[in-house]
Protein backbone atom coordinates (compact mmCIF):
# COMPACT_ATOMS: atom_id res chain seq x y z
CA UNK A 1 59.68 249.40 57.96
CA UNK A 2 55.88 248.82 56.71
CA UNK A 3 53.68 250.70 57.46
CA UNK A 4 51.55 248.42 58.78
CA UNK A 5 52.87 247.31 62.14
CA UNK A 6 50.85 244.66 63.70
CA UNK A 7 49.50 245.95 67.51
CA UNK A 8 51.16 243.63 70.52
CA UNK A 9 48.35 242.03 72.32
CA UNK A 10 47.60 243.06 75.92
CA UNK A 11 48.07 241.16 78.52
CA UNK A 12 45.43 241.34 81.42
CA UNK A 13 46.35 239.65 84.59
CA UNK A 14 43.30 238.56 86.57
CA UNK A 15 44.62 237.91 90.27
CA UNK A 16 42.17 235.13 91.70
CA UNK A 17 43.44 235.14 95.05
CA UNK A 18 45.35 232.12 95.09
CA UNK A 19 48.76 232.33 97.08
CA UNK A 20 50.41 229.62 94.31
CA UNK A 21 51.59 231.04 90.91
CA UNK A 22 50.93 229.04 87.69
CA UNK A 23 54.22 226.75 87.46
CA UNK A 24 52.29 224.54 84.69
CA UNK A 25 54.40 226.16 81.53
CA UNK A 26 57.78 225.40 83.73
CA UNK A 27 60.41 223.10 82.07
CA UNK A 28 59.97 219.49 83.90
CA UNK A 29 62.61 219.18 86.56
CA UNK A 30 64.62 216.11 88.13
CA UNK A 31 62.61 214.02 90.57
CA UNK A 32 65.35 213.82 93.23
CA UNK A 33 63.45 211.45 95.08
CA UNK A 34 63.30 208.70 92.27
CA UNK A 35 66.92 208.96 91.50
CA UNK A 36 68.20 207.46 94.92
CA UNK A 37 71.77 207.61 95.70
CA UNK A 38 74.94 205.26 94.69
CA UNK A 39 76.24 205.62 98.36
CA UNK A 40 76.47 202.76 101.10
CA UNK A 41 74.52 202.91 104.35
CA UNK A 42 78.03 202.83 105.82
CA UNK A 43 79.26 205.93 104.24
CA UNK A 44 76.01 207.88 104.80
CA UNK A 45 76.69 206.97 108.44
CA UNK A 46 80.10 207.96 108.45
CA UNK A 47 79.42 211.07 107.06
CA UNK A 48 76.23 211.47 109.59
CA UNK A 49 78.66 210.85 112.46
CA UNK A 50 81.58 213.17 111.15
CA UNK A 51 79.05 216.06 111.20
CA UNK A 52 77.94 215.44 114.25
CA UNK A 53 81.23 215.31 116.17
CA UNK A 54 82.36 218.35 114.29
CA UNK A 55 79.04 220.31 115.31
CA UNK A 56 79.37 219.03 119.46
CA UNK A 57 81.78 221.07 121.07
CA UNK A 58 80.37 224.05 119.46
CA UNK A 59 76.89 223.44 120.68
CA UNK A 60 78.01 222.10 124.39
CA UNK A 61 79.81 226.19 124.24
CA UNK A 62 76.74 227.81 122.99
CA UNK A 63 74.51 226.07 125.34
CA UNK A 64 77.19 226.68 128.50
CA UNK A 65 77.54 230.41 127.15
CA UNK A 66 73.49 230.57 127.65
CA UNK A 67 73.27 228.47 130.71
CA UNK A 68 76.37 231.73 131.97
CA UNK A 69 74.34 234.44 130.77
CA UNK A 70 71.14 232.54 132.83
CA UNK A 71 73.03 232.71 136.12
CA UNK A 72 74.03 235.86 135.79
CA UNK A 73 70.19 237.56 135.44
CA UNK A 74 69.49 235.59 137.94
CA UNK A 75 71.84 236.97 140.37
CA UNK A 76 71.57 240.46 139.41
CA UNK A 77 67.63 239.85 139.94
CA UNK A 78 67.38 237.29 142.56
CA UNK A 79 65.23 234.89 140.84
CA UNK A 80 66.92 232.06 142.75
């Protein structure tokens, strides 16, 4: 080793109040909104549709479990 080591710099970090870090030294990244997509209106609808019907009955029972649990305080409270 020499005997002469050369002394790290300090870093000082000034906060300036501003709530957004400094991204500017950040690799770019893909611009997903130029790159578009290969897919047909059809199949985006398809797949819209798919989701849809699979996600129904689910929120018809969550919305009859909360419209249940309504009736109920309002019985034991007489709000009705």
């Amino acid at each position: 080793m020499s005997d002469k080591k050369s002394k790290k710099e300090k870093v000082t970090y000034v906060d300036d109040g501003r709530p957004i870090a400094d991204m500017s030294n950040l690799p770019p990244r893909i611009d997903w909104t130029k790159r578009g997509t290969s897919s047909s209106f059809k199949d985006i609808w398809h797949t819209y549709w798919q989701a849809t019907k699979m996600m129904l009955l689910p929120t018809l029972a969550a919305v009859g479990f909360l419209i249940v649990i309504y009736l109920i305080v309002a019985l034991v409270f007489k709000l009705m």
